[in-house]
C-alpha atoms as a PDB file:
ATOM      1  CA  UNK A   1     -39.238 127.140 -95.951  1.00  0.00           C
ATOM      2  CA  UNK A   2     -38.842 127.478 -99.911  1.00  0.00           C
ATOM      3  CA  UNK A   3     -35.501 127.672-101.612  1.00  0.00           C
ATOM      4  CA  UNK A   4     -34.815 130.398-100.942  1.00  0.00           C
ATOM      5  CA  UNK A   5     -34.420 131.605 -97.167  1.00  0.00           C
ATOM      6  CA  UNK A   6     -33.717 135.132 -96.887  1.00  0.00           C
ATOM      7  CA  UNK A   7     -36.378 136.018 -99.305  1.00  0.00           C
ATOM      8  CA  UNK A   8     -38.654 133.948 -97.174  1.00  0.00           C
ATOM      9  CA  UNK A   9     -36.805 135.750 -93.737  1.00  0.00           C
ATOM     10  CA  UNK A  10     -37.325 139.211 -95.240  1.00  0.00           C
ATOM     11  CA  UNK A  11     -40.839 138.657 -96.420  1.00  0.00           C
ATOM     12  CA  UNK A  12     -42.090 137.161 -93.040  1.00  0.00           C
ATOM     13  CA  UNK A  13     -41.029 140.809 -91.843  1.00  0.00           C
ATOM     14  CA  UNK A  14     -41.611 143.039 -94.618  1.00  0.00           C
ATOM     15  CA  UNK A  15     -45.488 141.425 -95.365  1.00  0.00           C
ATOM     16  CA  UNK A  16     -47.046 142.510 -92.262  1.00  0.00           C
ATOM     17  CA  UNK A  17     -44.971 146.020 -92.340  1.00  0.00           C
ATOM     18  CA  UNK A  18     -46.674 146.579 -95.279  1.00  0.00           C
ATOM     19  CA  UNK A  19     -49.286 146.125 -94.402  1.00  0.00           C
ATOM     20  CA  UNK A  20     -49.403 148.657 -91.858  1.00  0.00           C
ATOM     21  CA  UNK A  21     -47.890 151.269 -94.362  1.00  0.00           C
ATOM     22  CA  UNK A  22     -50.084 154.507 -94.910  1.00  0.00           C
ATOM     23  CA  UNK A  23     -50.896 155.010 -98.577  1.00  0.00           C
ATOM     24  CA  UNK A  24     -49.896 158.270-100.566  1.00  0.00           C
ATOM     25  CA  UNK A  25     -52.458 161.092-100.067  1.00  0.00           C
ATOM     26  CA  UNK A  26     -52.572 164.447-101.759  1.00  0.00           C
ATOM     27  CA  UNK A  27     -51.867 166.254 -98.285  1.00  0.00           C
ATOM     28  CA  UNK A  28     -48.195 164.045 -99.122  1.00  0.00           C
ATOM     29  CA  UNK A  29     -47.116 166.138-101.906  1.00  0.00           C
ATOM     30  CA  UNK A  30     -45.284 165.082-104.809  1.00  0.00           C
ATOM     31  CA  UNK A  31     -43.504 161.370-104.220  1.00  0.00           C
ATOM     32  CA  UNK A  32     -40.159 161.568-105.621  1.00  0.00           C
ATOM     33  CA  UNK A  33     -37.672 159.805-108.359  1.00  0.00           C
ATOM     34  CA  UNK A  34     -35.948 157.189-107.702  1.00  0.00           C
ATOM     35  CA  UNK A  35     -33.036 155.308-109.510  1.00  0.00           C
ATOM     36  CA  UNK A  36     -32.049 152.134-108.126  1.00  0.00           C
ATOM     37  CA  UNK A  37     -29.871 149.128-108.454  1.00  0.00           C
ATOM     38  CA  UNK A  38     -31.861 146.387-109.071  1.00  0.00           C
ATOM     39  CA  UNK A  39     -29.455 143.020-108.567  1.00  0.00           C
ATOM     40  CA  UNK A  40     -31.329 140.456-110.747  1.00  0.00           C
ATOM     41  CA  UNK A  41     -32.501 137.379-109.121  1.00  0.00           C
ATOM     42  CA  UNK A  42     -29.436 137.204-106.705  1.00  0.00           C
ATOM     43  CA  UNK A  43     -30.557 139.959-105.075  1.00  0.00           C
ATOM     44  CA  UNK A  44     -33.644 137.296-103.288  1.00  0.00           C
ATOM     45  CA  UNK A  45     -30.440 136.022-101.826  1.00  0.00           C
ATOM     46  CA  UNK A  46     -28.953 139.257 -99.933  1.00  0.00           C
ATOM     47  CA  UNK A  47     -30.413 139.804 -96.567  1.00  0.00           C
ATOM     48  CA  UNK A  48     -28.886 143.341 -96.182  1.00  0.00           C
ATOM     49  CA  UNK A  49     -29.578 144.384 -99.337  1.00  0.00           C
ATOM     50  CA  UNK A  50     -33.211 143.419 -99.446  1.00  0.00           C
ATOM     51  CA  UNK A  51     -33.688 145.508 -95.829  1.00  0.00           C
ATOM     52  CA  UNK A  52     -32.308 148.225 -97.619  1.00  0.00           C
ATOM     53  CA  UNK A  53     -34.387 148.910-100.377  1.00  0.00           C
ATOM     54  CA  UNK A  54     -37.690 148.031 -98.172  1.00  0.00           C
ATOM     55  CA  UNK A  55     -36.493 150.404 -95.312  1.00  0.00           C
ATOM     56  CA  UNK A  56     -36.673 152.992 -98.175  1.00  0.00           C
ATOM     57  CA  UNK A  57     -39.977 151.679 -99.722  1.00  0.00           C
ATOM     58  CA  UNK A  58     -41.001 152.097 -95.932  1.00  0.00           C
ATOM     59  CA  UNK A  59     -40.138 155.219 -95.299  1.00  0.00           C
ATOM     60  CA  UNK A  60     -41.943 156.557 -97.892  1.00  0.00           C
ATOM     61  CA  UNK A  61     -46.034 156.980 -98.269  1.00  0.00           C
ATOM     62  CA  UNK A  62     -46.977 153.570 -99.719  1.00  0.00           C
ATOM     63  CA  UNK A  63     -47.197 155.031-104.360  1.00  0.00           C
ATOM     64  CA  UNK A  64     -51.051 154.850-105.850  1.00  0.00           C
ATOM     65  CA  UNK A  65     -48.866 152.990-108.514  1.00  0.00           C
ATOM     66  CA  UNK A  66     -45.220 152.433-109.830  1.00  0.00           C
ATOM     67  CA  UNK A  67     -44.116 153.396-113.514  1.00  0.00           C
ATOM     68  CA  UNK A  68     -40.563 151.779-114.099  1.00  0.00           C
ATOM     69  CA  UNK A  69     -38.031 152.473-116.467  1.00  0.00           C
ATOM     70  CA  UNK A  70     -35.490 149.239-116.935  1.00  0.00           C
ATOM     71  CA  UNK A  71     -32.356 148.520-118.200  1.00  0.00           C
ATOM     72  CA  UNK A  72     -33.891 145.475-119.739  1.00  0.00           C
ATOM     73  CA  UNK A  73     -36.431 146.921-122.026  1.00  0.00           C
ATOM     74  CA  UNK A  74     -34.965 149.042-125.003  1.00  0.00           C
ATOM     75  CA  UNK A  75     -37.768 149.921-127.072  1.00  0.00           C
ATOM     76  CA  UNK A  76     -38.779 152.556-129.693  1.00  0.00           C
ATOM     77  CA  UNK A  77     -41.027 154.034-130.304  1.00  0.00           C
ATOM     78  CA  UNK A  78     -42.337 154.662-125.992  1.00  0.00           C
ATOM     79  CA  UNK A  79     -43.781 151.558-124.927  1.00  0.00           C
ATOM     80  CA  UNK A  80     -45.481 150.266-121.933  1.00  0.00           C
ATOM     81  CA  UNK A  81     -46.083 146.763-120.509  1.00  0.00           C
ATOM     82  CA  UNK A  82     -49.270 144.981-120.127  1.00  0.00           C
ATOM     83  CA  UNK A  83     -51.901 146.992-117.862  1.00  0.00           C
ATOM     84  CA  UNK A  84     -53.704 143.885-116.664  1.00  0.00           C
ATOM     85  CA  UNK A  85     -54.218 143.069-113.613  1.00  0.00           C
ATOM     86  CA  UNK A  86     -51.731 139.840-112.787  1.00  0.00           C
ATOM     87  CA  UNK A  87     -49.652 140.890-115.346  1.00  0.00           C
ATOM     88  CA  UNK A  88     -46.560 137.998-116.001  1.00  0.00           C
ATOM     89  CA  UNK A  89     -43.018 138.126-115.146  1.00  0.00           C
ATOM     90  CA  UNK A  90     -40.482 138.191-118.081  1.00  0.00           C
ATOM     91  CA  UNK A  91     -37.999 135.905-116.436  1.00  0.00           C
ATOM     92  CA  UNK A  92     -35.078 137.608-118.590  1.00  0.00           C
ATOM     93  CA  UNK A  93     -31.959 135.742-117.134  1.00  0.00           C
ATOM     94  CA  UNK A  94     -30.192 132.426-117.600  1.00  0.00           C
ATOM     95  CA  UNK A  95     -28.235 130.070-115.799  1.00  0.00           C
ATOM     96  CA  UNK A  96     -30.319 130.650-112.034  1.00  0.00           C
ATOM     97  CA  UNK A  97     -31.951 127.937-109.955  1.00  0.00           C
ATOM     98  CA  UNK A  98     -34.896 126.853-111.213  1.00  0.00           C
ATOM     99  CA  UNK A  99     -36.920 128.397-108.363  1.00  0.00           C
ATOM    100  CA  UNK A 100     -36.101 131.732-109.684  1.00  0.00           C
ATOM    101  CA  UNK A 101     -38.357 131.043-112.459  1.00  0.00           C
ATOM    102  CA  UNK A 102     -41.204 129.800-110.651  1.00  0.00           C
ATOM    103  CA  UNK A 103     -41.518 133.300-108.504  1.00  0.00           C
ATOM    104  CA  UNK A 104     -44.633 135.103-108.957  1.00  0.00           C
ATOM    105  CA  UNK A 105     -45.992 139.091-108.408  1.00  0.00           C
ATOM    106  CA  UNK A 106     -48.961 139.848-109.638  1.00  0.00           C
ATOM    107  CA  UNK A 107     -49.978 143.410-108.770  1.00  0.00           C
ATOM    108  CA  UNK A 108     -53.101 144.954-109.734  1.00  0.00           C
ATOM    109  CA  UNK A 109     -54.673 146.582-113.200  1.00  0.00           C
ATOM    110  CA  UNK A 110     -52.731 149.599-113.997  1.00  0.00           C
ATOM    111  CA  UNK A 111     -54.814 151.304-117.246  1.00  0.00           C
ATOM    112  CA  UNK A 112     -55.479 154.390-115.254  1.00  0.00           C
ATOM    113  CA  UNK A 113     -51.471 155.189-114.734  1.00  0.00           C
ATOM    114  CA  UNK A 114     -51.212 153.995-118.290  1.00  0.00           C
ATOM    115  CA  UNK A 115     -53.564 156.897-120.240  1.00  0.00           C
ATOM    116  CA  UNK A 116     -51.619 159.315-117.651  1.00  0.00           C
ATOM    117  CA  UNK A 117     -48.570 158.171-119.496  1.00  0.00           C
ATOM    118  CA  UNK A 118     -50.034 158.282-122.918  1.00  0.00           C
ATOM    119  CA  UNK A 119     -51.948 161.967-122.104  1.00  0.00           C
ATOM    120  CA  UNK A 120     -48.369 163.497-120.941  1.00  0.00           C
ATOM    121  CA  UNK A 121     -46.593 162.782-124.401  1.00  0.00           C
ATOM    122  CA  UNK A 122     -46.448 164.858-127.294  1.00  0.00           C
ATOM    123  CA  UNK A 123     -48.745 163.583-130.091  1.00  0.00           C
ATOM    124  CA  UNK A 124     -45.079 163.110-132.034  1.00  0.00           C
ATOM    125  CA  UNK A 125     -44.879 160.108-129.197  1.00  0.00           C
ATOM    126  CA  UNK A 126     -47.924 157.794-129.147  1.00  0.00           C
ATOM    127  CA  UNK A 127     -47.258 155.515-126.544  1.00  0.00           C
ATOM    128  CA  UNK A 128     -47.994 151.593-127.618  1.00  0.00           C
ATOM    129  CA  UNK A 129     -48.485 149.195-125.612  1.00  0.00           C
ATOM    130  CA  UNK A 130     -47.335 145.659-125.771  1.00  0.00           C
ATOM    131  CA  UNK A 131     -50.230 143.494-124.326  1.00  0.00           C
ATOM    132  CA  UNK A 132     -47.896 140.395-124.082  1.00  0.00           C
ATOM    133  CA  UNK A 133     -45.167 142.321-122.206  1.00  0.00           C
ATOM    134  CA  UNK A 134     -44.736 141.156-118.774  1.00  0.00           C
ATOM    135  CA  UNK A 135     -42.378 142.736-116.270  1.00  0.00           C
ATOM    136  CA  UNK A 136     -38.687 141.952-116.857  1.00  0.00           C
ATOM    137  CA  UNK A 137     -36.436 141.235-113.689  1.00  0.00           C
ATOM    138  CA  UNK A 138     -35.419 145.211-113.437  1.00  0.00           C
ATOM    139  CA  UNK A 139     -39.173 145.883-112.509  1.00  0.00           C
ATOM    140  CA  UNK A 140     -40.027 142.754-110.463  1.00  0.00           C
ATOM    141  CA  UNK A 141     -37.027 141.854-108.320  1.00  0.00           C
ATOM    142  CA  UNK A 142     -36.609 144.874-106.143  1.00  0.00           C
ATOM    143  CA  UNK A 143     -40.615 145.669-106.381  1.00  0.00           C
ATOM    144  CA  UNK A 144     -41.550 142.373-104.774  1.00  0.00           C
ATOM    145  CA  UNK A 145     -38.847 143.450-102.068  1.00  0.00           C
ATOM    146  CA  UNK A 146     -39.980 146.925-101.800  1.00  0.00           C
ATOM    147  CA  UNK A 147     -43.895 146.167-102.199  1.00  0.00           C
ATOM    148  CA  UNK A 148     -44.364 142.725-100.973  1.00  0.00           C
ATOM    149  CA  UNK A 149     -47.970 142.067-101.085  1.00  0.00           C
ATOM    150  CA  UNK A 150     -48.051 143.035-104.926  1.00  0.00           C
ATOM    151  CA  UNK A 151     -50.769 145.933-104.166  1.00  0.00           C
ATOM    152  CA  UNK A 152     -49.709 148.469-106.225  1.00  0.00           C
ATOM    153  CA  UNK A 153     -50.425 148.888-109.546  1.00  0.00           C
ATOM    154  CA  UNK A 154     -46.939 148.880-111.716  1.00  0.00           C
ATOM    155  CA  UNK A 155     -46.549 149.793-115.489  1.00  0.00           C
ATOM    156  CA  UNK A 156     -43.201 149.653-117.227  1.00  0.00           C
ATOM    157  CA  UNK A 157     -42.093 151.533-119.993  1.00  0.00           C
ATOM    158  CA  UNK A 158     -39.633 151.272-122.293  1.00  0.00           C
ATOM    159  CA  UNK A 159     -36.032 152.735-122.370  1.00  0.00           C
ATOM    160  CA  UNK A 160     -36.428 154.567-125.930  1.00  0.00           C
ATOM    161  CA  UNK A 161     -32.978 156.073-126.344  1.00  0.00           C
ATOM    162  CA  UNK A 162     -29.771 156.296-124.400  1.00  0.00           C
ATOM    163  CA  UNK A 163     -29.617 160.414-125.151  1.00  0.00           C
ATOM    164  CA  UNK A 164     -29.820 161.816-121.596  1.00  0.00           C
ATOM    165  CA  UNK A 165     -31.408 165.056-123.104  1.00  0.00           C
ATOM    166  CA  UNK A 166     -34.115 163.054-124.688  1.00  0.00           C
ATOM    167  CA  UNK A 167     -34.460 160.897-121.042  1.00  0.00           C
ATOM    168  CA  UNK A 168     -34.215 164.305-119.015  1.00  0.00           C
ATOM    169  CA  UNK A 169     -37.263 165.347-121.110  1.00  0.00           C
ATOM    170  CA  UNK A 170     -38.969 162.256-120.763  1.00  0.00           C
ATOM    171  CA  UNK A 171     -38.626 162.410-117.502  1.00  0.00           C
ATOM    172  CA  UNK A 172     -40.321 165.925-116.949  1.00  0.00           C
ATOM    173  CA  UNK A 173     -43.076 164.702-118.875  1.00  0.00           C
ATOM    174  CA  UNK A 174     -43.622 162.439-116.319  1.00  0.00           C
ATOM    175  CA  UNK A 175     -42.896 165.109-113.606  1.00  0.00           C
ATOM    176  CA  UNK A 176     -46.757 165.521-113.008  1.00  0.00           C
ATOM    177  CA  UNK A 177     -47.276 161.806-112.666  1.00  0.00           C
ATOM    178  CA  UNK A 178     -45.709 162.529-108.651  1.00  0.00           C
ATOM    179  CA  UNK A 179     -47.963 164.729-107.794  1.00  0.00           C
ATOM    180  CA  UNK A 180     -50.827 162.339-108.339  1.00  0.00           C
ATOM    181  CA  UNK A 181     -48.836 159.539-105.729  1.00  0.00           C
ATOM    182  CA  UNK A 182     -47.037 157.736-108.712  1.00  0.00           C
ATOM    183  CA  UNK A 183     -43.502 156.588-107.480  1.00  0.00           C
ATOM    184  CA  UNK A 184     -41.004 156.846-110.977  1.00  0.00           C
ATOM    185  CA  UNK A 185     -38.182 155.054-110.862  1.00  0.00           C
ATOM    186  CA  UNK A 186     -35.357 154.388-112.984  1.00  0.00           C
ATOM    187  CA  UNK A 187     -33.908 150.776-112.817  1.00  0.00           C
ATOM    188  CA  UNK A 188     -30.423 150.036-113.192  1.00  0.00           C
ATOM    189  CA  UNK A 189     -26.874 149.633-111.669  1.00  0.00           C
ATOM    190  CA  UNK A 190     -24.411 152.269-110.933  1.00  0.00           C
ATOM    191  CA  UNK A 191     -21.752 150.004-112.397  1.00  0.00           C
ATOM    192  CA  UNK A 192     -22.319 146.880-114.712  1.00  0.00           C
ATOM    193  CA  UNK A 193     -19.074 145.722-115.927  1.00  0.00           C
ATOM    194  CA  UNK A 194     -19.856 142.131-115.420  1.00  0.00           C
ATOM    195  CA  UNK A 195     -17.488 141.124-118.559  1.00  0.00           C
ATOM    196  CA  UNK A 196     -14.675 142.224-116.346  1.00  0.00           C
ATOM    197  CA  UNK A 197     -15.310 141.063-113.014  1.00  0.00           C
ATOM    198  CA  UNK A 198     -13.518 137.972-111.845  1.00  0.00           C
ATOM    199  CA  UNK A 199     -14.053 135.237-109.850  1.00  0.00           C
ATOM    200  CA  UNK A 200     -12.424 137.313-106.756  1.00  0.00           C
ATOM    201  CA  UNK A 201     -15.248 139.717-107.254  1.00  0.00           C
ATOM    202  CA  UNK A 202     -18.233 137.303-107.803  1.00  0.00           C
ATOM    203  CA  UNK A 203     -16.628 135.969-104.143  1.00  0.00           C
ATOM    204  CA  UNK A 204     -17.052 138.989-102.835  1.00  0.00           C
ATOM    205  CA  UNK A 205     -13.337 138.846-102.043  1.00  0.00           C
ATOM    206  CA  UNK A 206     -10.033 141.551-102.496  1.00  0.00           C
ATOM    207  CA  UNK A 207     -12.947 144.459-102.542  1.00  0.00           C
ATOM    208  CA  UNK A 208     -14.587 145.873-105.984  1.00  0.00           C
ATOM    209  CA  UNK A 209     -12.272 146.603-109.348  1.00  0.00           C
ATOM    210  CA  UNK A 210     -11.083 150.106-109.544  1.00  0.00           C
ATOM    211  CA  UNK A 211     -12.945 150.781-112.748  1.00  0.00           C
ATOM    212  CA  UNK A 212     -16.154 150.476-110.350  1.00  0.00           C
ATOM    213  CA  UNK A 213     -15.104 152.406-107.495  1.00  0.00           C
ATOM    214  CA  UNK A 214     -13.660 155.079-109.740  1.00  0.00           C
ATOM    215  CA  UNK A 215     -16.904 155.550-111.732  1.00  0.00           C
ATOM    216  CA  UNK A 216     -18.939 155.004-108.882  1.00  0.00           C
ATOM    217  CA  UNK A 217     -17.091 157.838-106.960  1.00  0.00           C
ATOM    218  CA  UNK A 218     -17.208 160.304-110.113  1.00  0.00           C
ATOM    219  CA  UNK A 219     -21.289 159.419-110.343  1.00  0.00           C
ATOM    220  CA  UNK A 220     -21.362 160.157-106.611  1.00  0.00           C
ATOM    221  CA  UNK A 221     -19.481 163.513-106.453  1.00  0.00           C
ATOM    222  CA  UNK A 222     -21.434 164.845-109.619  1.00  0.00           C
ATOM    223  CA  UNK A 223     -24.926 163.657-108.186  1.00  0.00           C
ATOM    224  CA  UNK A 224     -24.056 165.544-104.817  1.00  0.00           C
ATOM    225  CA  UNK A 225     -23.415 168.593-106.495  1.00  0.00           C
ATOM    226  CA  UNK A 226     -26.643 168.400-108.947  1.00  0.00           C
ATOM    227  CA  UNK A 227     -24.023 168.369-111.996  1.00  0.00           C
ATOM    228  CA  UNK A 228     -26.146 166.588-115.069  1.00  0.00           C
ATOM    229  CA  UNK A 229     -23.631 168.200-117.367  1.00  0.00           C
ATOM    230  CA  UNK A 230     -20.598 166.018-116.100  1.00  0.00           C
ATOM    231  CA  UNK A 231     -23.149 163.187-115.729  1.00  0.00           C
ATOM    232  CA  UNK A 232     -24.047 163.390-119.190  1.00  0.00           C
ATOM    233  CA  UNK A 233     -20.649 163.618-120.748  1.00  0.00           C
ATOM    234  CA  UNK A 234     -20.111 159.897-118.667  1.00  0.00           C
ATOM    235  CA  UNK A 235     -18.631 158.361-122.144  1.00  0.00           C
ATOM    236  CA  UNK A 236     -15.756 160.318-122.322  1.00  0.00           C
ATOM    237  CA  UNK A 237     -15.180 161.863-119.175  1.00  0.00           C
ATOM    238  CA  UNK A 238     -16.092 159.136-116.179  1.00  0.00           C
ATOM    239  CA  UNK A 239     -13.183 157.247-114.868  1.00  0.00           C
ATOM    240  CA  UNK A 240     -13.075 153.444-115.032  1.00  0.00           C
ATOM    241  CA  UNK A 241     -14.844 153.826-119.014  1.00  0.00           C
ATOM    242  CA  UNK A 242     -15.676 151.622-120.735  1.00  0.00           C
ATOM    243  CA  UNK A 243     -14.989 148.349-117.947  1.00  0.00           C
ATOM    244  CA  UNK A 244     -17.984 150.201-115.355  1.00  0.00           C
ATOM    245  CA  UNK A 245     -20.687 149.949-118.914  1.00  0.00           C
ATOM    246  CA  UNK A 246     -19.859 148.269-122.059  1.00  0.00           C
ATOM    247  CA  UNK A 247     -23.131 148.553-122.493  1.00  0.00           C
ATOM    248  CA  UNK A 248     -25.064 151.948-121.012  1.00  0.00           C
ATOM    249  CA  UNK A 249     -28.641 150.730-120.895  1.00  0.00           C
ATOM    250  CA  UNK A 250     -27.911 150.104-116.345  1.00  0.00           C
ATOM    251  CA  UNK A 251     -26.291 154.006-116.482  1.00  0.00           C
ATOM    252  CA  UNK A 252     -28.777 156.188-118.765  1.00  0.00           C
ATOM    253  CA  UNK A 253     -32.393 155.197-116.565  1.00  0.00           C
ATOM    254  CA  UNK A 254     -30.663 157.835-114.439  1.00  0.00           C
ATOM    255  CA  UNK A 255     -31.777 160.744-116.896  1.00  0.00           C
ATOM    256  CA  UNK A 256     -35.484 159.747-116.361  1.00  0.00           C
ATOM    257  CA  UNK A 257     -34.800 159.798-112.731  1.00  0.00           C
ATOM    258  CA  UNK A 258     -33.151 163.294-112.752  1.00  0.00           C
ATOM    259  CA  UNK A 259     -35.536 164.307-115.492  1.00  0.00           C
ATOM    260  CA  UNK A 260     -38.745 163.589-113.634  1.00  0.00           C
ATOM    261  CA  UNK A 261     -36.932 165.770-110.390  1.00  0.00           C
ATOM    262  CA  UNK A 262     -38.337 169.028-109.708  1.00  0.00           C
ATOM    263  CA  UNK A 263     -35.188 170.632-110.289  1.00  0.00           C
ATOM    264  CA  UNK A 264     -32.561 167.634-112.330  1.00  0.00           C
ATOM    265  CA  UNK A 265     -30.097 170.106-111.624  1.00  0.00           C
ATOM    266  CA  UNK A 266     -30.316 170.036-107.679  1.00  0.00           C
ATOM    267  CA  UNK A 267     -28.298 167.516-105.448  1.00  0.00           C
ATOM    268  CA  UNK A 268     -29.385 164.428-104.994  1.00  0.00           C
ATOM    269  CA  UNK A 269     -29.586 162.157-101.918  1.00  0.00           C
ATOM    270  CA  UNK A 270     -27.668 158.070-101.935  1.00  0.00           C
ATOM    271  CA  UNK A 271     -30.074 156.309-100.047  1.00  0.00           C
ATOM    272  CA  UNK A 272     -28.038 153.071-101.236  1.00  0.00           C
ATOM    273  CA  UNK A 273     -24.550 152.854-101.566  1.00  0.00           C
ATOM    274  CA  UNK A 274     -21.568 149.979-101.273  1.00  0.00           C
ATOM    275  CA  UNK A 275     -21.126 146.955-103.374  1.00  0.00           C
ATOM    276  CA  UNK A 276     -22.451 143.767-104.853  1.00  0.00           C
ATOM    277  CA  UNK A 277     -20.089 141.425-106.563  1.00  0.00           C
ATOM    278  CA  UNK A 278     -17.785 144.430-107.122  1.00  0.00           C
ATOM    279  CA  UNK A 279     -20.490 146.267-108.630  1.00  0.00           C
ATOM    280  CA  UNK A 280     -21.664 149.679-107.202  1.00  0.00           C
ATOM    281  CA  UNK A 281     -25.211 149.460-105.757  1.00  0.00           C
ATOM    282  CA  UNK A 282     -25.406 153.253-105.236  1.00  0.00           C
ATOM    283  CA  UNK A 283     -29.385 154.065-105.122  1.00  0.00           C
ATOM    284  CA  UNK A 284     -30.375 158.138-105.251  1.00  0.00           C
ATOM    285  CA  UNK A 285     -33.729 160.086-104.193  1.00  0.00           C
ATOM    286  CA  UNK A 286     -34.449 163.266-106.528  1.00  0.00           C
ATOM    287  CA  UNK A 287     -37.266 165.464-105.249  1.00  0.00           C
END
């Protein structure tokens, strides 16, 4: 038993499930877009959570590779990570045990997914990559949840802008990229006020702050009805601004979600929703 327990629980389930999971075939269709609440490292810790996010790795044909936007990468110009094989972890947080830091996912060469990447942009946006950049916790933590035997190729690329009409185009250049059995996925959190939370919250105690719920509610009303506009205008119109992002970089992976949707426009489903230290863990499919 290692130091951490329900990471050790959930993979002595989740290995051999994967192992029985059928892999994407053409026959499949397109895979969809996914944006997701990643947790950071506490996330190893939560049982439920951790069930979650594999039941809906599960439930889907097993990607021919990942590409993941992250909160924790802002980068321009359009970057990836490293393509080799065994690429490193980018362990991008402080103040964790130190066995967070010793956790390992090495997932296979990813070059082919990476000239896909590179052919879809405009020749205005080369795409460089960044041999010596691993994957930061917003790609690894819920991958090595959803994917546990580190099988499928993964590239990450960088969060270039925060403009949701530049990431709604980015995202349907990567459209096509489904169609060929890549999974894109936008990595964030629904809410990320952590400046504001108190100790009540980190507790898990008294319920989340109303700045959370009532952004989180707004988000899930205007994903329901397929409204980008309102989603877009989040700044100055979403209740519980600016306490649910001081920062936007856990909101705005969303667009590249949406954008890579067949239709961004058309309602989306919350495969994830509730709470996680009073921040809102709401997870959506776009197809």
């Amino acid at each position: 038993m290692s130091a951490l327990p329900l990471l050790d629980q959930h993979l002595s389930v989740a290995v051999p499930a994967s192992r029985d999971q059928r892999t994407w075939t053409p026959s499949d269709g397109a895979l969809p877009s996914i944006y997701l609440g990643h947790g950071a490292p506490p996330l190893l810790e939560d049982g439920t959570w951790m069930r979650q996010l594999f039941d809906w790795a599960h439930g889907l044909p097993k990607p021919k590779a990942v590409l993941i936007v992250s909160a924790h990468w802002e980068s321009a110009p359009l970057s990836v990570s490293s393509t080799a094989a065994g690429t490193p972890l980018v362990y991008d947080f402080g103040g964790f045990a130190p066995h967070f830091y010793q956790l390992r996912y090495e997932t296979p060469d990813a070059s082919d997914l990476a000239r896909r990447v590179a052919a879809a942009m405009p020749d205005s946006e080369p795409v460089h990559e960044h041999r010596n950049r691993g994957l930061d916790h917003g790609a690894w933590v819920p991958l090595m949840v959803m994917y546990p035997l580190g099988d499928v190729p993964v590239l990450q690329l960088s969060l270039p802008t925060h403009d949701p009409d530049r990431l709604l185009e980015l995202g349907k250049r990567l459209r096509p990229l489904r169609e060929e059995g890549v999974l894109v996925i936008g990595s964030g959190f629904m809410t990320h006020g952590l400046p504001f939370l108190r100790r009540e919250h980190w507790l898990g105690a008294g319920g989340p702050p109303g700045w959370s719920t009532d952004f989180d509610a707004w988000a899930a009303e205007a994903l329901a009805k397929g409204d980008v506009d309102t989603l877009a205008r989040y700044a100055s119109e979403a209740p519980g601004m600016p306490f649910a992002h001081p920062t936007v970089e856990h909101y705005t992976p969303l667009f590249v979600t949406l954008g890579a949707a067949d239709r961004p426009d058309a309602p989306t489903t919350s495969v994830i929703e509730g709470y996680f230290m009073g921040l809102s863990k709401r997870s959506i499919q776009a197809s």
